[in-house]
Each structure stands twice: as C-alpha cells, then as structure tokens.
C-alpha atoms as a PDB file:
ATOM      1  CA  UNK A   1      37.517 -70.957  14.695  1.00  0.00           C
ATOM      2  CA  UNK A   2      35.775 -72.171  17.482  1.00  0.00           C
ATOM      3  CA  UNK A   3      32.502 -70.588  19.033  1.00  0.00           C
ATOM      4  CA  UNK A   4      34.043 -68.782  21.591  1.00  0.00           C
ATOM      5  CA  UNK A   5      36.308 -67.150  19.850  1.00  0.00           C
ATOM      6  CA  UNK A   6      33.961 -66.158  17.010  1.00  0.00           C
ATOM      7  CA  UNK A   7      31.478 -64.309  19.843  1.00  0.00           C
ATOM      8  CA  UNK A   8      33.984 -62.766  21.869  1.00  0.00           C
ATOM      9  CA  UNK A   9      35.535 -60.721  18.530  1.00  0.00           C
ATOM     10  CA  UNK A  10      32.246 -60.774  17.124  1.00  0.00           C
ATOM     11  CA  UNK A  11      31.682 -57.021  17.118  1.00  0.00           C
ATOM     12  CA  UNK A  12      34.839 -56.203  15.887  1.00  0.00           C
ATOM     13  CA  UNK A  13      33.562 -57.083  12.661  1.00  0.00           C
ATOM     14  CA  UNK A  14      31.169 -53.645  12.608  1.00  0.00           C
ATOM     15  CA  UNK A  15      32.523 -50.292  12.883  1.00  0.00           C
ATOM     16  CA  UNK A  16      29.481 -48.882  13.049  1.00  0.00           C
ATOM     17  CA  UNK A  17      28.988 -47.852   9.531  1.00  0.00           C
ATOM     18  CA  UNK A  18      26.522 -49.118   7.725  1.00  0.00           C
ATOM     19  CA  UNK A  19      27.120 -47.105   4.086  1.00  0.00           C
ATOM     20  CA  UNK A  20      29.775 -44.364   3.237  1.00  0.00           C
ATOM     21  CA  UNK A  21      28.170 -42.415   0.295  1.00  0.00           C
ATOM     22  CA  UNK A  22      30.103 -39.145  -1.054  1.00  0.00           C
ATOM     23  CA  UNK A  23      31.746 -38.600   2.772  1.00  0.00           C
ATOM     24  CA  UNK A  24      27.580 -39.006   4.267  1.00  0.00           C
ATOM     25  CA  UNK A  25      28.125 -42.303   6.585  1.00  0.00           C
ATOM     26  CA  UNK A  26      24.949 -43.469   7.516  1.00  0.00           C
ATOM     27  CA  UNK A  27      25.224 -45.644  11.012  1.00  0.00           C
ATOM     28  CA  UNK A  28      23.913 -48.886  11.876  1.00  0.00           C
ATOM     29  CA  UNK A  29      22.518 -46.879  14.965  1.00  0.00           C
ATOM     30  CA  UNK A  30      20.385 -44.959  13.247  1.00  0.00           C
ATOM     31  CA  UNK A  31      19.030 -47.530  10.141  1.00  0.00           C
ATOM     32  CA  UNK A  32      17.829 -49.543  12.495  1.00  0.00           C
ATOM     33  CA  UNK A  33      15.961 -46.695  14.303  1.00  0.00           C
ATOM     34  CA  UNK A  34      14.393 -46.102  11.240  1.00  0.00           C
ATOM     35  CA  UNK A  35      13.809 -49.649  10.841  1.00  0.00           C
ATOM     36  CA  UNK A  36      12.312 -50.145  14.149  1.00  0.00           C
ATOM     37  CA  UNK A  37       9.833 -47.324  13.577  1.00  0.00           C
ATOM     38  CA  UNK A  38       8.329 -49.064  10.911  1.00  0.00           C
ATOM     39  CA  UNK A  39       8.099 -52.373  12.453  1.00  0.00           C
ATOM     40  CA  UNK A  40       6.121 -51.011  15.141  1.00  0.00           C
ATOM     41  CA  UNK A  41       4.062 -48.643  13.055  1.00  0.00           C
ATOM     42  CA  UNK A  42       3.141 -51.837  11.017  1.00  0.00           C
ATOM     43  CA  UNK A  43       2.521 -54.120  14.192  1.00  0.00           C
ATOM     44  CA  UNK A  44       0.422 -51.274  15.975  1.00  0.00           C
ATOM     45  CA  UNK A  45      -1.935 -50.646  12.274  1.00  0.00           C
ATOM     46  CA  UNK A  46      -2.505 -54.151  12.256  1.00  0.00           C
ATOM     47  CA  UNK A  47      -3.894 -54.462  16.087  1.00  0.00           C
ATOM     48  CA  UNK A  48      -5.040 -51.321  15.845  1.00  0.00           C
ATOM     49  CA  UNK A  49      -9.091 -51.304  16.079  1.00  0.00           C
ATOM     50  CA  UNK A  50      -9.530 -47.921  18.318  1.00  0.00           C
ATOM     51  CA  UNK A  51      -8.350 -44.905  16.079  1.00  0.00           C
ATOM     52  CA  UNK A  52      -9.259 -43.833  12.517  1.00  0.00           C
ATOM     53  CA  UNK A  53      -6.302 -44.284  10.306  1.00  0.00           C
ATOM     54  CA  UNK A  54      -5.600 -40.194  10.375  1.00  0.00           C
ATOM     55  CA  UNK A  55      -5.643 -40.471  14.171  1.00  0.00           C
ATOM     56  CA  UNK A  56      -3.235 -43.281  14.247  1.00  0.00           C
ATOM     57  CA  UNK A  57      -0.755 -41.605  12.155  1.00  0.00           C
ATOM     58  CA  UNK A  58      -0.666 -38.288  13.730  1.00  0.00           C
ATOM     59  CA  UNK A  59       0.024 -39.979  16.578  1.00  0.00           C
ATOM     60  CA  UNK A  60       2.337 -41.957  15.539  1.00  0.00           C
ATOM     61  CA  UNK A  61       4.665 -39.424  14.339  1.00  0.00           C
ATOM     62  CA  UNK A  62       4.025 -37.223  17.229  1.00  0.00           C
ATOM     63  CA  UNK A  63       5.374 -40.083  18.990  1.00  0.00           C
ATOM     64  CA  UNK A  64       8.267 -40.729  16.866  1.00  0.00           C
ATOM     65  CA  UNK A  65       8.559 -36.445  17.635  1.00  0.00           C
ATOM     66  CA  UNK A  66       8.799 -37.111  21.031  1.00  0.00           C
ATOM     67  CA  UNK A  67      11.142 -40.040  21.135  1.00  0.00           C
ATOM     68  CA  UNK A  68      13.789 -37.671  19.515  1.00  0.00           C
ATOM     69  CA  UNK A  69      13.043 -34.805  21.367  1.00  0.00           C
ATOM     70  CA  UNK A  70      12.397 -35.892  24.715  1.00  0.00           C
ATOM     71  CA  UNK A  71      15.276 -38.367  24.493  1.00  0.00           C
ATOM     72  CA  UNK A  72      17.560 -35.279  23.416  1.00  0.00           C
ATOM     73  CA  UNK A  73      16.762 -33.526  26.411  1.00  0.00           C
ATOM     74  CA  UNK A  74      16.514 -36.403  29.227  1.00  0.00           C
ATOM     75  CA  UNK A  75      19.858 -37.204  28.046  1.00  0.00           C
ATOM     76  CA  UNK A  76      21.047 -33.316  28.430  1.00  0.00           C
ATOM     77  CA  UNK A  77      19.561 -33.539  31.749  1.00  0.00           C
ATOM     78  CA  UNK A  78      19.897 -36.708  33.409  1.00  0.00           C
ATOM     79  CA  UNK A  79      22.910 -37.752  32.230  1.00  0.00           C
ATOM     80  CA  UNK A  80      25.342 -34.463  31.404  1.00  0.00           C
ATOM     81  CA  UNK A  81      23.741 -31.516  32.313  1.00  0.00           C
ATOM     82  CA  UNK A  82      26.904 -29.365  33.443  1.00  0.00           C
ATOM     83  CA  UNK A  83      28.126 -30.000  30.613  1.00  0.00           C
ATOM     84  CA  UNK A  84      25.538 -28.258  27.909  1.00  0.00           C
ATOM     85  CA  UNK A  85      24.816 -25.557  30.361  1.00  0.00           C
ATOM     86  CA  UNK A  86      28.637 -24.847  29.669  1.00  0.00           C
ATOM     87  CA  UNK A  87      27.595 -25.456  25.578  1.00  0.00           C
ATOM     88  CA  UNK A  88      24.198 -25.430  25.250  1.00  0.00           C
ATOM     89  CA  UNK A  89      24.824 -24.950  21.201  1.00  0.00           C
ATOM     90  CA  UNK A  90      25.983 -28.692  21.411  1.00  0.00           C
ATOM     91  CA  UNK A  91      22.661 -30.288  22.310  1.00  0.00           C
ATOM     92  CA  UNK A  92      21.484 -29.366  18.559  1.00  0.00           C
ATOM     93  CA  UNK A  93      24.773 -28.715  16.815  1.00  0.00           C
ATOM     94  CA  UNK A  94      25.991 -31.841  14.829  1.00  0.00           C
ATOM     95  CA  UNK A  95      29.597 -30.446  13.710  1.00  0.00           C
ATOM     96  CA  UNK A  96      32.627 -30.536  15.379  1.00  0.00           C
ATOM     97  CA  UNK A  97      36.105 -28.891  13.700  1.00  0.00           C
ATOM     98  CA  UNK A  98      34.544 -28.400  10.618  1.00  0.00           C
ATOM     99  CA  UNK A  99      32.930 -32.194  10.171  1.00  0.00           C
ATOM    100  CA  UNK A 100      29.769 -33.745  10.765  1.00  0.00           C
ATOM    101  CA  UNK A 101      29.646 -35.981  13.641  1.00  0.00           C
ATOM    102  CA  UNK A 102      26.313 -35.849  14.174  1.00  0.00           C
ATOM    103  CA  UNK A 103      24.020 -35.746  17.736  1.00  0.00           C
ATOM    104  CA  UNK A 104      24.572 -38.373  19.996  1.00  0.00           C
ATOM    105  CA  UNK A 105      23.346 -39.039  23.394  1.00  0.00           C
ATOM    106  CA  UNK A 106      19.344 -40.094  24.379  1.00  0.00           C
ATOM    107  CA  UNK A 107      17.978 -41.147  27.388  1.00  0.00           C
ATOM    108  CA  UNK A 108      15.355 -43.789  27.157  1.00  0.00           C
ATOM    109  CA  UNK A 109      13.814 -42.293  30.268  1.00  0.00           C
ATOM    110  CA  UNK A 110      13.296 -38.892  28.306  1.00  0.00           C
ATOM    111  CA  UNK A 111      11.751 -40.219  25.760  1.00  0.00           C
ATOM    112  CA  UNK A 112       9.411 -41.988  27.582  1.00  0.00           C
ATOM    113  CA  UNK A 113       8.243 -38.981  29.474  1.00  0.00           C
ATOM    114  CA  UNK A 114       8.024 -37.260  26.628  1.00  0.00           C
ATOM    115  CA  UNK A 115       5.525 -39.884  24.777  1.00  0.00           C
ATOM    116  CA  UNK A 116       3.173 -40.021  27.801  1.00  0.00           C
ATOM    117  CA  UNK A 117       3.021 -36.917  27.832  1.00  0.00           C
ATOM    118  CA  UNK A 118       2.771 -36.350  23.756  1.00  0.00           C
ATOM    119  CA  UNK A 119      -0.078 -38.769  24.118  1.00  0.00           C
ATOM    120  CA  UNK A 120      -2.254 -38.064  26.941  1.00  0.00           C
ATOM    121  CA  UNK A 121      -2.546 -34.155  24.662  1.00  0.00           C
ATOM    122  CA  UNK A 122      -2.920 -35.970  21.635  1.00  0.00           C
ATOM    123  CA  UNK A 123      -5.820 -38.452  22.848  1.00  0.00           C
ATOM    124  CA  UNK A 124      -7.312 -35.708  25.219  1.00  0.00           C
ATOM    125  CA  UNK A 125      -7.836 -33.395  22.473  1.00  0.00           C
ATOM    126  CA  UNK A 126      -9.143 -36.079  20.101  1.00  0.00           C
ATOM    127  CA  UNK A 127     -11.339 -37.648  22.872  1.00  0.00           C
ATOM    128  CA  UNK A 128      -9.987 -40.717  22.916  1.00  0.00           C
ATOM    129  CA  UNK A 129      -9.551 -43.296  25.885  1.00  0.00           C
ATOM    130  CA  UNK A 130      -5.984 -43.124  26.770  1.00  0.00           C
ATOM    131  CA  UNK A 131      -5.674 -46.479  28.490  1.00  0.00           C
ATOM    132  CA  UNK A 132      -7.205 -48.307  25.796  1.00  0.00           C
ATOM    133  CA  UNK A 133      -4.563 -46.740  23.423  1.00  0.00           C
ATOM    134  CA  UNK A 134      -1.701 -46.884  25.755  1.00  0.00           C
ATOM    135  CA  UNK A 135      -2.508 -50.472  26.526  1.00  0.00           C
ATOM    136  CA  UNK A 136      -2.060 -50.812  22.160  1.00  0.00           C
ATOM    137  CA  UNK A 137       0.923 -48.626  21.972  1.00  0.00           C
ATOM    138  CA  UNK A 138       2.856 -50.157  24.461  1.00  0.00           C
ATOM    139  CA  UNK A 139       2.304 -53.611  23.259  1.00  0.00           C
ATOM    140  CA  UNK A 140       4.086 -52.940  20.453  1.00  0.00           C
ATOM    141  CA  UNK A 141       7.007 -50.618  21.713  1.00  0.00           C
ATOM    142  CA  UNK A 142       9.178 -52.964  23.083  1.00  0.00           C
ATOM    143  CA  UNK A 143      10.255 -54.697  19.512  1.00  0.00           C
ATOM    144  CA  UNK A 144      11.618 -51.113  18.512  1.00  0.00           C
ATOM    145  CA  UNK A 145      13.299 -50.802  21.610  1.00  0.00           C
ATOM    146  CA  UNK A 146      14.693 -54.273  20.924  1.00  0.00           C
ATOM    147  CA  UNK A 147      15.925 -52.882  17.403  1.00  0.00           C
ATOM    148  CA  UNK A 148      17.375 -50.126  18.993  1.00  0.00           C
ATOM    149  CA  UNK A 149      19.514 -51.564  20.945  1.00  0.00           C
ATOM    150  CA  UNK A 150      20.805 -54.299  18.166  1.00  0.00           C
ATOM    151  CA  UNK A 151      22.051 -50.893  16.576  1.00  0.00           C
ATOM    152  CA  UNK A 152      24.136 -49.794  19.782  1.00  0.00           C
ATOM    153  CA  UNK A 153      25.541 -53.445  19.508  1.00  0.00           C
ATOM    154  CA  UNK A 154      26.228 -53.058  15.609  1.00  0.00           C
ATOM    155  CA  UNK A 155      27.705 -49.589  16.935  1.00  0.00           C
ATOM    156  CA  UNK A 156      30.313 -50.744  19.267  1.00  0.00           C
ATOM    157  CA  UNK A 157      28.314 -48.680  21.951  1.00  0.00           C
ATOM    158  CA  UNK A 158      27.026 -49.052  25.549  1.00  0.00           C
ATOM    159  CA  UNK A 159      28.858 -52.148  26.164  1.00  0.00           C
ATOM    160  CA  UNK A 160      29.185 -53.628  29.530  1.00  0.00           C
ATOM    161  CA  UNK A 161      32.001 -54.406  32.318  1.00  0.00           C
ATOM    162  CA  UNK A 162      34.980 -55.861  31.776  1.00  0.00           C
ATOM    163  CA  UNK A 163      34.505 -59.759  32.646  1.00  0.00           C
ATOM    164  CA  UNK A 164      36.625 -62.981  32.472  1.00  0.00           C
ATOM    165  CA  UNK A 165      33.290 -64.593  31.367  1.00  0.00           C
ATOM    166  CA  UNK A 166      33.664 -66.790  28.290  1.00  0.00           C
ATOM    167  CA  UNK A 167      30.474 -65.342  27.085  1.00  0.00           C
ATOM    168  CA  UNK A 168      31.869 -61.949  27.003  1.00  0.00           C
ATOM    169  CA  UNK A 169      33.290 -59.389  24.296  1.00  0.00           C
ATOM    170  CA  UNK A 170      35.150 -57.521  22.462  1.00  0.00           C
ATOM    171  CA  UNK A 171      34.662 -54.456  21.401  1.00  0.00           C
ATOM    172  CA  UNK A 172      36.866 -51.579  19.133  1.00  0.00           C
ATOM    173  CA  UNK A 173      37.087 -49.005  21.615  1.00  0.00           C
ATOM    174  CA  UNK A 174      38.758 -51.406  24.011  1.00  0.00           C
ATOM    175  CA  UNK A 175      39.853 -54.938  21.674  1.00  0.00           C
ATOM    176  CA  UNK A 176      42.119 -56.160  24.318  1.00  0.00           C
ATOM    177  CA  UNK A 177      39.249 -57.116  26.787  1.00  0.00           C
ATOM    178  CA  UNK A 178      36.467 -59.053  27.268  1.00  0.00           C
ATOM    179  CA  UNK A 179      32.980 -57.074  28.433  1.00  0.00           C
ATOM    180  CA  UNK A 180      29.256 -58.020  28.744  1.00  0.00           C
ATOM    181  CA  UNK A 181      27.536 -57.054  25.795  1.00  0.00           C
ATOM    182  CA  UNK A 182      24.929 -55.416  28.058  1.00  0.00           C
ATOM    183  CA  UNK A 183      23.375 -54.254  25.107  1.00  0.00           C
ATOM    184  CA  UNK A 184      22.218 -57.431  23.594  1.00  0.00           C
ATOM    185  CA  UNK A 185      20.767 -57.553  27.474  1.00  0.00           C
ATOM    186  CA  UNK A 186      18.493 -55.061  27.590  1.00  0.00           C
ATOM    187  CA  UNK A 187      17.716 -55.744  24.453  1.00  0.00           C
ATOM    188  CA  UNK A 188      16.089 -59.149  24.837  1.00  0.00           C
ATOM    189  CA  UNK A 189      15.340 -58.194  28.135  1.00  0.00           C
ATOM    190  CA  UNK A 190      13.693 -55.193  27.948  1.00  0.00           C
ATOM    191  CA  UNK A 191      13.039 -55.772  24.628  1.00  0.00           C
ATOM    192  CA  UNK A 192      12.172 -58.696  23.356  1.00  0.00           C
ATOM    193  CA  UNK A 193      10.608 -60.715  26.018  1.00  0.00           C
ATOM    194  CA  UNK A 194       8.459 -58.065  27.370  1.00  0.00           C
ATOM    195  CA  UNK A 195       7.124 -57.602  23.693  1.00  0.00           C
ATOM    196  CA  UNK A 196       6.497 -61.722  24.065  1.00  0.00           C
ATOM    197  CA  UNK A 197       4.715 -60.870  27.826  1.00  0.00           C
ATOM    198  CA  UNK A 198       2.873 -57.857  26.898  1.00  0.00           C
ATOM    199  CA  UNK A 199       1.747 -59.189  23.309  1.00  0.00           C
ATOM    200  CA  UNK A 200      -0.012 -62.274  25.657  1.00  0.00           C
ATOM    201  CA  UNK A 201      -1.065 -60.030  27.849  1.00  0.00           C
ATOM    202  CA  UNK A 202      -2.966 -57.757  25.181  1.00  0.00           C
ATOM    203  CA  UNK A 203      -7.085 -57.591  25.262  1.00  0.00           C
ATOM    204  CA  UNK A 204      -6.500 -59.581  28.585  1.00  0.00           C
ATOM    205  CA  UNK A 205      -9.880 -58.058  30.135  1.00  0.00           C
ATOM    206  CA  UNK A 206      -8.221 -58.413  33.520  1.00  0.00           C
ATOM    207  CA  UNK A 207      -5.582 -56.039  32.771  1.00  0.00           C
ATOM    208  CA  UNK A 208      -7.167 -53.656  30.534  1.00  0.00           C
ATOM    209  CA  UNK A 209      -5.863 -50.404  30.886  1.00  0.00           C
ATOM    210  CA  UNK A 210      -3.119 -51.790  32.974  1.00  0.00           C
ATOM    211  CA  UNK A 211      -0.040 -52.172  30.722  1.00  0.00           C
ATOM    212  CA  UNK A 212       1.644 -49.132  30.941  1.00  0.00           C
ATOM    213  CA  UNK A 213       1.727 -50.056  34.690  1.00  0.00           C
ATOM    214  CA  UNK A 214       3.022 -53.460  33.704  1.00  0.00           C
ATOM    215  CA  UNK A 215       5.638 -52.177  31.088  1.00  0.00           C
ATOM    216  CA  UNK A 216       7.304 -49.675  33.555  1.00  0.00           C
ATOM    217  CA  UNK A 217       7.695 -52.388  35.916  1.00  0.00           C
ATOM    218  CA  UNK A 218       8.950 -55.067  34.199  1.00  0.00           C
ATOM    219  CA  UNK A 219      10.957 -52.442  32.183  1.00  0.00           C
ATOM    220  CA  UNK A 220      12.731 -50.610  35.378  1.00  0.00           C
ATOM    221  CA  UNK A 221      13.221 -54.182  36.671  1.00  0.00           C
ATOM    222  CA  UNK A 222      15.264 -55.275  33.660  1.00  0.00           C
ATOM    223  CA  UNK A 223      16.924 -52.234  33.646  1.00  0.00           C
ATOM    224  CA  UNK A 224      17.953 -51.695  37.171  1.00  0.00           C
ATOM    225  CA  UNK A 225      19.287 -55.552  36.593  1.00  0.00           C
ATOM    226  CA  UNK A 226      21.274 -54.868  33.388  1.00  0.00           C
ATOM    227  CA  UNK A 227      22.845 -51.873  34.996  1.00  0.00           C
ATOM    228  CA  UNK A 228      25.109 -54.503  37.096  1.00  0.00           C
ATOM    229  CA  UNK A 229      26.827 -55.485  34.072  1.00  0.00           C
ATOM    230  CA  UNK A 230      26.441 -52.237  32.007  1.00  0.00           C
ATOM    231  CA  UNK A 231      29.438 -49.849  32.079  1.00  0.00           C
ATOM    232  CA  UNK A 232      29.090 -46.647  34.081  1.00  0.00           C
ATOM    233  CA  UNK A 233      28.912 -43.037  32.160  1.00  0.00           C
ATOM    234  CA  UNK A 234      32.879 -42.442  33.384  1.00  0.00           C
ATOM    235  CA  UNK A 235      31.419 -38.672  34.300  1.00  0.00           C
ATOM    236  CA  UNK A 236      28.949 -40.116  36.340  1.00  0.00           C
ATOM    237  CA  UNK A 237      30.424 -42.904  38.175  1.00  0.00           C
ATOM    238  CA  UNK A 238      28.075 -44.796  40.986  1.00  0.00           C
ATOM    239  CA  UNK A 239      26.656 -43.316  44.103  1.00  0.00           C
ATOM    240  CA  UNK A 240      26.106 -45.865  46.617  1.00  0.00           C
ATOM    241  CA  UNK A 241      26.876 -48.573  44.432  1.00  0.00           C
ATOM    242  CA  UNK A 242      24.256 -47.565  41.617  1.00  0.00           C
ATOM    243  CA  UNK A 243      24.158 -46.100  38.536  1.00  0.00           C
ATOM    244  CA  UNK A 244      22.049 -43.039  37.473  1.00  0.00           C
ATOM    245  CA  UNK A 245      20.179 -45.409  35.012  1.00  0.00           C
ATOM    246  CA  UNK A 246      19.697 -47.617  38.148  1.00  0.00           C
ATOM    247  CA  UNK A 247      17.978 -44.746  40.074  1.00  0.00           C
ATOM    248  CA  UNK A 248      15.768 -43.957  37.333  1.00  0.00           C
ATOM    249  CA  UNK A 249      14.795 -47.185  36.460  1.00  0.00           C
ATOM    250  CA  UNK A 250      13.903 -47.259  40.102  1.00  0.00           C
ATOM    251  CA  UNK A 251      11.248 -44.734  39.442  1.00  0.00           C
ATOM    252  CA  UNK A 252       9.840 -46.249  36.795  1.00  0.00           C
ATOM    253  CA  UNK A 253       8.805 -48.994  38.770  1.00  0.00           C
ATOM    254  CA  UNK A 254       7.103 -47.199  41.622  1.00  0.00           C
ATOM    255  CA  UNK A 255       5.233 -45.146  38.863  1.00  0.00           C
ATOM    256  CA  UNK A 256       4.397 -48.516  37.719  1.00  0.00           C
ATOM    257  CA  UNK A 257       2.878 -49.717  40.679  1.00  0.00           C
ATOM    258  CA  UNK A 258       0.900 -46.610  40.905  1.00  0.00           C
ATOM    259  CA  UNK A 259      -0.683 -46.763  37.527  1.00  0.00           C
ATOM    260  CA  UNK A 260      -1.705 -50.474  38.210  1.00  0.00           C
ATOM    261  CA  UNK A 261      -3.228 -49.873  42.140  1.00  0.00           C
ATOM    262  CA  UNK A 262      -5.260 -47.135  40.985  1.00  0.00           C
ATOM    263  CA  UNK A 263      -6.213 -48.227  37.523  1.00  0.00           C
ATOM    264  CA  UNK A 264      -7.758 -51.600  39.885  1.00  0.00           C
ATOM    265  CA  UNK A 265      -9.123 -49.127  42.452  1.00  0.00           C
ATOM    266  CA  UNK A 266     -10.773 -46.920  39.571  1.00  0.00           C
ATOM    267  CA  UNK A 267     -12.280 -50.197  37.794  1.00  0.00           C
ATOM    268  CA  UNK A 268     -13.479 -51.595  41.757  1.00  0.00           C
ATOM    269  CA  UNK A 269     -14.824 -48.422  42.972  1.00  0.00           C
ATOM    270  CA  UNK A 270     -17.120 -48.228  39.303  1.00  0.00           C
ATOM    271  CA  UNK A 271     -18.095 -51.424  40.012  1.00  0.00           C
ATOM    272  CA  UNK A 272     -19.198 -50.663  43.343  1.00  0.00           C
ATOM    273  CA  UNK A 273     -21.259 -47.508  42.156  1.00  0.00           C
END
C-alpha cells in the first residue's frame, strides 16, 4: 500500500468508538476531551506562579463548566437556533427512540464567551489581575483545542470539501470521495502552532497582558482560513460566499484588535501619568 492510499482511507479505520462496554460506547470525541483537560490543567499548574493552588482549581473547573455550557448554547444559537426553539427539550436530552445518543453540537465561539466571561467573575471576586491570568490561561488552551479536534478526526466529523487533492480523504459518512480533513487543519492551525507562538510569546514583558488579544486574532484568522476548505452546516449554507463560522471568526479578530490597542493605550497613558 502506498502512502497515498493509506491517508486518503485513513479514517475509515475509526468509527468513532473508542470502547463498547455493556451497550455504554464511549467516543473518541469525548476521551480525548477528557484527555485534553488534563493536559492543559497540568501545563497551566506547572507555569502557574499567580494563584494559590485552591484558586487555580476552582477556576479551572469553572472553566471546564463553561466550555460545556457555553459551547451547548453558542451552538443552539449560532448555529441551529430554529430548530431547538421548535425542541428546546433536545438541547439537554441525550435519548432518541428509546437509546442513548448522547448531546452533540458545540460552538467553539460559545465556549469562549462563556470562559471570559466565567473568568473575569471568578478573578474579580478573588481580586486577582485578569490579564496576568488570561495571558497564563490562554497560553495553554490551544493544545486542548488541538486534542479536540484530533477527536472530531478520530470521529469521522467536521470534515472538509470534497477535493481531487491527493492529500485528501475519506471518510464513512461519504467513502466514495475524497475531502480535506479540515479538522486536522484547525487543529494544527489553531491549535498547535498558536500553542508553539503563544508559549514563546509567554512572560514576553512587551506583550504582557496582551495575549488574549493575540489569541483571538491569530485564532479568527486560522479559522476564517480553514472555513474555505471546511464543509458548510447543509442548514446553513453560505451567505455571500461565507460561512457562519467565517463571520464569527471575523469578530473575533476585531475584538482582538481591541483588546491589544487599548491594553497598549492603558500601559502608555500609565506611563505618561
């Protein structure tokens, strides 16, 4: 078997399933959720010098909280909102005809929303600086993003365009043709090298306080690029050429660009005084 042909069928080789025990699959999507959680808890105690261990944990699962949560519901909003108004009981039901099929659907954007604004609470109430802690949180985030989307891969899920690219492939829900396996591209796009940037980036004193700007950024970059070769919710479709994902990846780079312009405006301005 030669290369290509071993990467193009590649994912037909996972179905998803990671263990079957007594009927109770547990999916690849969510082990390696669980998986990436505890990378980054690990990676954020060990560069962690600004909270007490209590602090850091609270707010660590409070973030964890929020992912879920917030990812539930930006997903129920930005992405098929007509439809749970019509069955609300499906945003938190996890049966269908009798089985469990359990709760699928997140929106990265969500959850991201929801973790800001988990955290700027959390580190208000505690009295914390919440640059100095955003600037260590998000240092570390990308990695579990990058393990996140390795699961959709392992998952035969969010896969990309169809393509006559060599490099393309295929997947179970459509084996007869080749697509971009846009997940592995946001992964190590939005993933993996922007855990590389931001990790050299970290304790930089010229950009202290600044990476949250940075992430969003580089983040909605990657993302409104991936989108190209990511295949469109089929209930959504494109308007004007873009994808909903595209328009709020759009946003996060403007907010972005905020957070950077005033965080160097605050830090001139206290300079100047």
């Amino acid at each position: 078997m030669g290369f290509f042909e071993w990467w193009q069928n590649l994912p037909l080789s996972f179905d998803g399933v990671l263990v079957s025990i007594l009927g109770f699959e547990v999916q690849y999507y969510g082990f390696m959720y669980l998986v990436a959680f505890l990378v980054c808890y690990l990676l954020i105690k060990r560069r962690n010098d600004i909270l007490s261990s209590k602090q850091l944990e609270d707010l660590f699962f409070g973030l964890i909280a929020s992912v879920v949560v917030g990812g539930r519901i930006g997903y129920v909003l930005f992405y098929n909102f007509d439809y749970y108004l019509r069955n609300p009981l499906k945003i938190v039901w996890p049966f269908s005809g009798g089985e469990f099929v359990g709760i699928s659907g997140m929106s990265f954007h969500g959850g991201l929303v929801a973790c800001l604004l988990f955290g700027w609470w959390f580190l208000r109430k505690h009295k914390v600086d919440f640059w100095k802690v955003s600037d260590l949180i998000i240092s570390v985030a990308p990695v579990g993003y990058f393990l996140g989307r390795i699961g959709n891969f392992l998952n035969n899920e969010l896969y990309g365009r169809v393509t006559n690219s060599p490099f393309g492939m295929r997947f179970l829900d459509d084996p007869e043709n080749l697509r971009y396996a846009s997940q592995l591209y946001q992964g190590v796009l939005e993933g993996l090298i922007l855990f590389v940037v931001l990790s050299f980036l970290y304790n930089k004193e010229k950009l202290e306080g600044k990476l949250l700007g940075v992430a969003l950024m580089w983040f909605g970059g990657a993302r409104f690029l991936v989108e190209f070769f990511r295949e469109p919710d089929s209930h959504l479709g494109l308007v004007l050429g873009l994808s909903r994902g595209q328009f709020l990846s759009f946003g996060l780079i403007l907010i972005g660009l905020v957070i950077v312009v005033l965080r160097f405006r605050q830090e001139s301005a206290s300079d100047i005084s």
